[in-house]
Structure formats: structure tokens, C-alpha cells
Protein backbone atom coordinates (compact mmCIF):
# COMPACT_ATOMS: atom_id res chain seq x y z
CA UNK A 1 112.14 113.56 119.74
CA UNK A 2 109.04 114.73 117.90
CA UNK A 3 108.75 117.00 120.72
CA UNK A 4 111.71 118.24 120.82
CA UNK A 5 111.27 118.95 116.92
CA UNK A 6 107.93 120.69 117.23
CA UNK A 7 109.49 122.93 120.08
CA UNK A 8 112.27 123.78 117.30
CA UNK A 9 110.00 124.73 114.86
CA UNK A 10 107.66 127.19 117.16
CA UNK A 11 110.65 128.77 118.46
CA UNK A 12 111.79 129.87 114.99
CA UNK A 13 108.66 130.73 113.51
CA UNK A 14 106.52 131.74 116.30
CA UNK A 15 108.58 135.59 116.01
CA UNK A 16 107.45 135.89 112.73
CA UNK A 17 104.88 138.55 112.94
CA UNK A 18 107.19 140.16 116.04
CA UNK A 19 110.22 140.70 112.87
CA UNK A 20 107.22 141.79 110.29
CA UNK A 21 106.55 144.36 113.15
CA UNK A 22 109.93 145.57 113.97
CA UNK A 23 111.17 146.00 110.02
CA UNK A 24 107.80 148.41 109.57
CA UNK A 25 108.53 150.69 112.45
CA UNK A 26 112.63 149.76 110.86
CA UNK A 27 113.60 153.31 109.35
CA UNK A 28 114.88 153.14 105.99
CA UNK A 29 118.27 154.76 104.78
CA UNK A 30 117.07 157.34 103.18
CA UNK A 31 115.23 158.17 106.34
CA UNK A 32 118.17 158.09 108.40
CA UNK A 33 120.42 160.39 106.06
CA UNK A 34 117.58 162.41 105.89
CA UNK A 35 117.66 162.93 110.04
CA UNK A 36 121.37 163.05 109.65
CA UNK A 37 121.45 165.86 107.74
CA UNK A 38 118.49 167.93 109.75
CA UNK A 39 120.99 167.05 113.10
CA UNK A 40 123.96 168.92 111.11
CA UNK A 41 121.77 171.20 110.00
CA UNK A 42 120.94 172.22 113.67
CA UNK A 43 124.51 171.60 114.84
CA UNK A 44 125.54 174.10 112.16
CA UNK A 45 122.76 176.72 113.23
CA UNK A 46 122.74 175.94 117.22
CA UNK A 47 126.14 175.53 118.50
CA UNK A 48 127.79 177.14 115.12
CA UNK A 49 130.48 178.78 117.46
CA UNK A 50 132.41 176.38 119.94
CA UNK A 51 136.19 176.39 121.59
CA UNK A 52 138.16 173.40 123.02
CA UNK A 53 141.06 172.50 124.24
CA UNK A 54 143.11 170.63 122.01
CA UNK A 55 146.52 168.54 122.99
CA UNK A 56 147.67 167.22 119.88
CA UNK A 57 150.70 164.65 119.56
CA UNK A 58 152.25 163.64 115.85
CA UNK A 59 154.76 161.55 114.95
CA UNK A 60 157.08 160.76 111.80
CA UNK A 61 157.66 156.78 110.81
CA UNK A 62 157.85 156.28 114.88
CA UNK A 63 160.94 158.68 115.55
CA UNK A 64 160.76 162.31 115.39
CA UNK A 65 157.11 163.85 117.25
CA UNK A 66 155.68 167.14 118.20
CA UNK A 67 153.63 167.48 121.40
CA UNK A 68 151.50 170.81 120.92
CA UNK A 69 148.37 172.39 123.18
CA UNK A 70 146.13 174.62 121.25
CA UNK A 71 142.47 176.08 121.45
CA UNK A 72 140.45 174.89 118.59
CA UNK A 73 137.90 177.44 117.23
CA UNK A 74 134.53 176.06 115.39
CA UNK A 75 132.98 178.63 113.18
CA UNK A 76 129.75 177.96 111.55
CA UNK A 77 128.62 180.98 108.93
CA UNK A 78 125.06 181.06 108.15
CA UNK A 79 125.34 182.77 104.93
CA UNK A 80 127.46 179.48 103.45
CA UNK A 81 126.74 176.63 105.91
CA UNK A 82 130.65 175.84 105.63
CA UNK A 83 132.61 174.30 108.87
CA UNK A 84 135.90 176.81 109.66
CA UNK A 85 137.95 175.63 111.99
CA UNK A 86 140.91 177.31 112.92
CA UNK A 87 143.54 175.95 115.51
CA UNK A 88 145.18 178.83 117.41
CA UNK A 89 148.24 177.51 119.18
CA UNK A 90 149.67 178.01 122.52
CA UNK A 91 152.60 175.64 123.06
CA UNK A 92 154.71 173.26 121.08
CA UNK A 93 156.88 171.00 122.79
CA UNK A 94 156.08 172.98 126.25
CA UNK A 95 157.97 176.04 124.98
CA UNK A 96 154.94 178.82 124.50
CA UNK A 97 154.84 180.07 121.01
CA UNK A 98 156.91 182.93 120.62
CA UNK A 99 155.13 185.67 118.18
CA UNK A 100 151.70 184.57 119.52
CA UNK A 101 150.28 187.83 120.42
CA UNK A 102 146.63 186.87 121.25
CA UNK A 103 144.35 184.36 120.78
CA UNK A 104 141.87 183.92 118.20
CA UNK A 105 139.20 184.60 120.80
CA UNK A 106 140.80 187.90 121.48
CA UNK A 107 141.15 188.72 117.60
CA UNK A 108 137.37 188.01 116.82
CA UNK A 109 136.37 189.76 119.46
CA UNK A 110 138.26 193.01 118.22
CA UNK A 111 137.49 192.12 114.80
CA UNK A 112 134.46 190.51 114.24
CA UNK A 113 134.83 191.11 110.39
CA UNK A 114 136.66 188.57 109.02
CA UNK A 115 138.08 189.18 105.44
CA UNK A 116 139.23 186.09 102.82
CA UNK A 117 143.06 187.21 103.07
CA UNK A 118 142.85 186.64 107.48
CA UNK A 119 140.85 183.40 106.72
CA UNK A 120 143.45 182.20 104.61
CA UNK A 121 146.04 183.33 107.23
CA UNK A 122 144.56 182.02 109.79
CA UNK A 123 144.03 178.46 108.08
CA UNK A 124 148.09 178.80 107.41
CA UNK A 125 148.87 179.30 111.01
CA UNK A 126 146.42 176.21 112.09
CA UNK A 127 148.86 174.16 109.99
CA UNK A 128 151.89 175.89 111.02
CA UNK A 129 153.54 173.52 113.72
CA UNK A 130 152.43 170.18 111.26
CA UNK A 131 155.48 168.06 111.10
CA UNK A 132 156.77 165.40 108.18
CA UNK A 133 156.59 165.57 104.55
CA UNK A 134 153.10 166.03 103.89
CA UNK A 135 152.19 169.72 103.73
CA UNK A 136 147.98 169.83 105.13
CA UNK A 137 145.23 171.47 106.70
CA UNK A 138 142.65 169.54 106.72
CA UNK A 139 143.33 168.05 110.48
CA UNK A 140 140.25 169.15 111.51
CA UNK A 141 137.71 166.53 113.63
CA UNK A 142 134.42 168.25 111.96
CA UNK A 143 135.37 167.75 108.27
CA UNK A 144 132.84 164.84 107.61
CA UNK A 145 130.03 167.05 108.71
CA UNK A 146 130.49 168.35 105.84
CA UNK A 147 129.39 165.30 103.91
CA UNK A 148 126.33 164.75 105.78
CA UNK A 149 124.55 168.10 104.73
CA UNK A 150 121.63 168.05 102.65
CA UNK A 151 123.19 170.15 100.04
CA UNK A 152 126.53 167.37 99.96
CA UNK A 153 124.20 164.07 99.92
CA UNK A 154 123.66 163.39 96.69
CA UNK A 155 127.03 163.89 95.62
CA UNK A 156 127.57 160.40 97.69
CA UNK A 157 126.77 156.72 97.36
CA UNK A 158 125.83 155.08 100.69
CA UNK A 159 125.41 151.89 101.57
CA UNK A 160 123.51 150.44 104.70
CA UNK A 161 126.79 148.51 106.70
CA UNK A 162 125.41 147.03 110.36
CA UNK A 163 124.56 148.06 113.50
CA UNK A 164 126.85 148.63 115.98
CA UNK A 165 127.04 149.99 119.52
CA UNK A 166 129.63 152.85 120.31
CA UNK A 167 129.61 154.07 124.26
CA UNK A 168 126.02 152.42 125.30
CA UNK A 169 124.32 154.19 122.00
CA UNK A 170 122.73 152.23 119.36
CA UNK A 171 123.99 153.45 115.58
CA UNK A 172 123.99 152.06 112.21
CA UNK A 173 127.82 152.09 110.47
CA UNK A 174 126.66 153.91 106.96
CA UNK A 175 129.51 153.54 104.05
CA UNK A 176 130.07 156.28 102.14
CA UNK A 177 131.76 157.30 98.78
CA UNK A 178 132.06 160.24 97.41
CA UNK A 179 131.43 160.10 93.36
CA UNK A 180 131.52 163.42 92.27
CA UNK A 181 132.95 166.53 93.09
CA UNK A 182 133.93 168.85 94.58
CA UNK A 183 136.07 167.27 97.16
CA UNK A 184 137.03 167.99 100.41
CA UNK A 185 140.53 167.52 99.86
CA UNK A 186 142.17 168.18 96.38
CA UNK A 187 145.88 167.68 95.94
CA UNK A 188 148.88 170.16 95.33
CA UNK A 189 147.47 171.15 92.33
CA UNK A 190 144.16 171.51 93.25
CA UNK A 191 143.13 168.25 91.32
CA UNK A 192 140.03 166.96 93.55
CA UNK A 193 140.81 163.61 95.88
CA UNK A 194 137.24 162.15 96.21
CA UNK A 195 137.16 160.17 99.91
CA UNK A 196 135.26 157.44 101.19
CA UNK A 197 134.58 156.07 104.33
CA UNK A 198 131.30 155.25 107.38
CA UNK A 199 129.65 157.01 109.65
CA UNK A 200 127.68 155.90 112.30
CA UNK A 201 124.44 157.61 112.94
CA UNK A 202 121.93 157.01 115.64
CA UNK A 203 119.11 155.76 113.24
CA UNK A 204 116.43 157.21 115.86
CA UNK A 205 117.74 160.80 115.99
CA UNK A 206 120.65 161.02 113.37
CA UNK A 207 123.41 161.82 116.00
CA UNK A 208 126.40 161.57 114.44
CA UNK A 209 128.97 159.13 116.83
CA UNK A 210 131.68 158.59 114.86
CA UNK A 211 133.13 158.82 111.81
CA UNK A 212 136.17 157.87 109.38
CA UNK A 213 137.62 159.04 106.37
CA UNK A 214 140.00 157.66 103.68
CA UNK A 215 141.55 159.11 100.95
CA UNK A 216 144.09 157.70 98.35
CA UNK A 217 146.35 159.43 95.59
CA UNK A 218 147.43 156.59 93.55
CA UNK A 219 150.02 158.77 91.52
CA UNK A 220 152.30 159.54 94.59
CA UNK A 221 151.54 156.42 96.43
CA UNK A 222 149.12 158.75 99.33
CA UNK A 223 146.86 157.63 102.01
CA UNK A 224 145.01 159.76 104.67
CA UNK A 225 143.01 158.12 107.32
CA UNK A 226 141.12 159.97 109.88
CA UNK A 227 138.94 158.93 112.65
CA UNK A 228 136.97 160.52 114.87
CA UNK A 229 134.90 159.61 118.00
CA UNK A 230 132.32 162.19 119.05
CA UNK A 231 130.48 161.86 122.89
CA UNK A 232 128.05 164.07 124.73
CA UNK A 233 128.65 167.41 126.83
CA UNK A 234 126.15 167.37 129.29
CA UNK A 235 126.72 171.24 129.67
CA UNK A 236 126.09 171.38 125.82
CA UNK A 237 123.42 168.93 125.30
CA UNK A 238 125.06 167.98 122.14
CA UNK A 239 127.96 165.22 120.69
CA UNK A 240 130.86 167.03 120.18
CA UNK A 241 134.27 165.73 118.94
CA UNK A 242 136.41 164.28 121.65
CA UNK A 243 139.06 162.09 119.69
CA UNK A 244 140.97 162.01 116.37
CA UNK A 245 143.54 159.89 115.19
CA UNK A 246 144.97 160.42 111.71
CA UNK A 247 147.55 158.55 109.73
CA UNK A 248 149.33 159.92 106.22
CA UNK A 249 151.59 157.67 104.32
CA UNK A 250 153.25 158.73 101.56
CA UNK A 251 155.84 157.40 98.91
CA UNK A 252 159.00 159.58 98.77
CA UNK A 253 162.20 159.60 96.71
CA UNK A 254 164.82 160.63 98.87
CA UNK A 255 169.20 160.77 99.21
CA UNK A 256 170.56 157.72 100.24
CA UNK A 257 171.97 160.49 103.07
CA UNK A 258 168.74 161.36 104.02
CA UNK A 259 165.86 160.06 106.86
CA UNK A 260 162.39 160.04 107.35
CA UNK A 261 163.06 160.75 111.20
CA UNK A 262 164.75 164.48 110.00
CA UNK A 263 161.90 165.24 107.74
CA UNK A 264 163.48 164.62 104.02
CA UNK A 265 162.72 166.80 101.18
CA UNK A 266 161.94 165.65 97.60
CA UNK A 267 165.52 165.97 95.67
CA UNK A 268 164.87 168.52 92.88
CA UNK A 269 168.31 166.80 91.20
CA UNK A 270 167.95 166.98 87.11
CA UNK A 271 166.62 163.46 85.73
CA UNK A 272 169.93 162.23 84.47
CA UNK A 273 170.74 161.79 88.57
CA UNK A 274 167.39 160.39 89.75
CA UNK A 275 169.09 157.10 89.14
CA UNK A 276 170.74 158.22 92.62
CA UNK A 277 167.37 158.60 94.46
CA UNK A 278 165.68 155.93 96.42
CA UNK A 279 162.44 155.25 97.00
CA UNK A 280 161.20 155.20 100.58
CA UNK A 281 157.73 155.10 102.14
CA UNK A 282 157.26 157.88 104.71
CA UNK A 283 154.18 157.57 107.14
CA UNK A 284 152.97 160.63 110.08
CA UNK A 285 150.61 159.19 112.92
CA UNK A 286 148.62 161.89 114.87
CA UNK A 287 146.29 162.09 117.91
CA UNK A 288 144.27 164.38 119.32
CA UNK A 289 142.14 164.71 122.41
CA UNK A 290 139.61 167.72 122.76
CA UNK A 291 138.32 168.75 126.05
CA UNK A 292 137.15 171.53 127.81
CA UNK A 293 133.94 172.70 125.15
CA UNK A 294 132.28 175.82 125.69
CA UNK A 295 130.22 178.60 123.54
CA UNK A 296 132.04 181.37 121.64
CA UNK A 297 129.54 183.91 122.14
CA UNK A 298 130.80 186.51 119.33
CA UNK A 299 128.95 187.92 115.97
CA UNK A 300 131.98 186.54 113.33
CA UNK A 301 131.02 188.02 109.50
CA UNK A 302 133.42 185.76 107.59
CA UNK A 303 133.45 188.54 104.59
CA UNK A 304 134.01 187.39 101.23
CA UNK A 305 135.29 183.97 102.54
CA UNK A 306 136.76 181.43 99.37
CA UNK A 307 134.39 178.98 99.35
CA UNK A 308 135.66 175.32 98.76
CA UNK A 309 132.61 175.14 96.09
């Protein structure tokens, strides 16, 4: 027995100086957002300009869906360090889009000046073929990026959450809340919606792996959820974005005649007849697989862009 009990105690204490060791050569936080935000950084600078494949599938409260195949478009400017992505669809429901006249490839190509009245266009038509009640464009896989810049940072509160292994790679799950703005995503009138969330970074090299994003909007009863799994390209030598599910909810007030399923409208009846509304909760799930990455070799001058600053 008082072997046995001697055994115990080497076995948990003879490590001691091994865990001393490992928590020196342990990065800190800071260290890690700090390699985080050099990998954007060069993410932003190196492979500014990418196109995929996109087949995108959404669906409102389980009924109604929309099945669409687009080419997504990552733009990088160096003069602003902003993401722009810009979804140029092809198909919707297998029927090919009918006043699509050429891709976005095409267009920047011809026109590699890009003024603030096409960007804003262009960010419409992205959003174009969204179905359910909630009008947005932010479906967009790189929008967390944003977050992670060095510029961004301190507008956030982390928080250290656990390692965790995602496909064979090694990452701590960092929290994140954003406490002041601006926001990534304001509301319909332009109010900011601060998010919160994890990422989770490769401590080592501050690969970003995956990431998630919540927002809420208390006054209408609004939740946004976004996730997104990023892998390597061996043709790239880089993570890019390869999954990303999203789910809105949203309380509505609705005609007893109307459905979630047809898309409902908010009544715009005088107050004396809201007593004749009812209150319904309306949610849109979305996924999105991304394939097929390659360079988009073109000089893009995104000319007096709005800024989201």
C-alpha cells in the first residue's frame, strides 16, 4: 500500500518542472491575437483577390428554399484594408439568371475602376436572390476577418476559451465581444448591432480555422448566427473558406391570412387594427459550400468606395 501511495505521488508531481516548461514556451493571448492579426494582414495583402464557386441553399421556417450557384469574388483594397465581397450569380433554382450579362470577372476586367455608386450596386445584386423577411448582405464567409485586424482589436474584449482540434490542427477557441463601435452590422436605421462570438486560431501561426458570429436586436426580437469553417488549398498554400451556415430569426407581426412559408410582409394597418395582427416568429436557415478557389489576377481601384468606418 505504501508503495502503491509513493508511486501516486511521483506520478503527479514528478511532471512538475515538464508543465513549468511547457507554460514558458505557452504563448500568451496577446501573443496569439497579435499573430492573428499579422496572418490577416498577409491574407489581405497576398491573396487579396480570390474567386470560388459558391452553391448556396436557404430556407424559410423549413418550407419555402432557394437553391442558387454563384461565383464569389474576394476583393482586398490596399488603400483601406476592407474585405469586398461580391456574389455574382449564375443560377437560381437551375433556371440561369435572365439579365445576367457577364460576370463580375468580365466587368473588372473591362473596368478595373470601380466607383462607390457600382460598389453599392454590386453589393445590391449579391443580395438580390436572398429569400424571407429579413432584408441582408452581410452573407459573406470573410466578415470576421474583419475583426481580427490590428486596426479592429482593441475595439474587442477577448477571452482565452480552450483548446480544441478542428481537421488534425491544433487551435485555441478565442471569445470575442465587440464593445464599441463601429459595427459590422447596424440595423435598418443604421443604429450599430455590436456581435460577439470565437474564433479559433492556430496559437503557433495565427491561422484562422474557424469562426462564428452572433448578433442580437432585442427591440425586434433578431438573431443572426453565422459559422464558418475554413481548410487549406494546397494550390493556394493558404485556409480559405469552405463552409458557412447561417441562421436569422426574427419576430414578425403578421395577418392571421398570412405564412412564413410565402414570405409575409409587416402589415402597415393604422394602430387602431394592430389588435388584428399576430405575432409569429419567422426563422431563414442557409448553407453554403465554396469550392473551386483560384487567383483573380486583375488591378481593381475601388474609387471613392463608402467605407463602413
Amino acid at each position: 500500500m505504501t508503495a502503491s501511495v509513493v508511486m501516486a505521488t511521483v506520478a503527479v508531481c514528478a511532471p512538475s518542472w515538464l508543465t513549468a516548461a511547457r507554460a514558458a514556451q505557452e504563448p500568451t493571448l496577446e501573443e496569439v491575437l497579435g499573430r492573428a492579426a499579422e496572418y490577416v494582414a498577409a491574407y489581405q495583402r497576398d491573396f487579396g483577390s480570390l474567386i470560388a464557386d459558391e452553391h448556396y441553399m436557404q430556407s424559410v421556417d423549413g418550407g419555402r428554399s432557394r437553391r442558387m450557384e454563384s461565383e464569389l469574388l474576394v476583393f482586398s483594397p490596399p488603400e483601406d484594408g476592407r474585405w469586398l465581397v461580391f456574389r455574382d450569380v449564375i443560377t437560381v433554382d437551375g433556371k440561369p439568371v435572365p439579365d445576367r450579362d457577364q460576370g463580375l470577372a468580365d466587368l473588372f476586367r473591362e473596368t478595373p475602376v470601380v466607383p462607390a455608386a457600382l460598389e453599392l450596386k454590386l453589393r445590391a445584386a449579391s443580395a438580390r436572390y436572398n429569400i424571407g423577411f429579413i432584408t441582408r448582405d452581410l452573407n459573406l464567409p470573410t466578415m470576421v476577418l474583419h475583426l481580427l485586424t490590428a486596426e479592429d482589436q482593441p475595439r474587442l474584449a477577448f477571452e482565452w476559451a480552450g483548446e480544441v482540434q478542428l481537421d488534425g490542427i491544433d487551435t485555441w477557441e478565442v471569445a470575442y465581444r465587440a464593445v464599441e463601435p463601429p459595427a459590422l452590422i447596424r440595423d435598418a436605421q443604421g443604429q450599430d448591432l455590436l456581435a460577439h462570438g470565437s474564433v479559433w486560431i492556430e496559437p503557433s501561426t495565427g491561422r484562422i480555422v474557424q469562426t462564428a458570429l452572433r448578433v442580437e436586436d432585442d427591440a425586434i426580437g433578431l438573431t443572426i448566427e453565422m459559422d464558418v469553417r475554413y481548410a487549406p488549398i494546397p494550390d493556394l498554400g493558404i485556409l480559405v473558406p469552405v463552409t458557412m451556415t447561417e441562421r436569422y430569426a426574427v419576430d414578425l407581426k403578421v395577418l392571421p391570412s398570412q405564412s412564413t412559408d410565402r414570405g409575409p410582409t409587416v402589415s402597415e394597418r393604422r394602430p387602431s387594427q394592430r389588435q388584428f395582427l399576430t405575432q409569429t416568429r419567422m426563422t431563414i436557415e442557409c448553407e453554403a459550400v465554396y469550392s473551386n478557389f483560384r487567383s483573380f489576377v486583375v488591378e481593381v481601384n475601388f474609387a471613392t468606395s463608402p467605407s463602413r468606418r
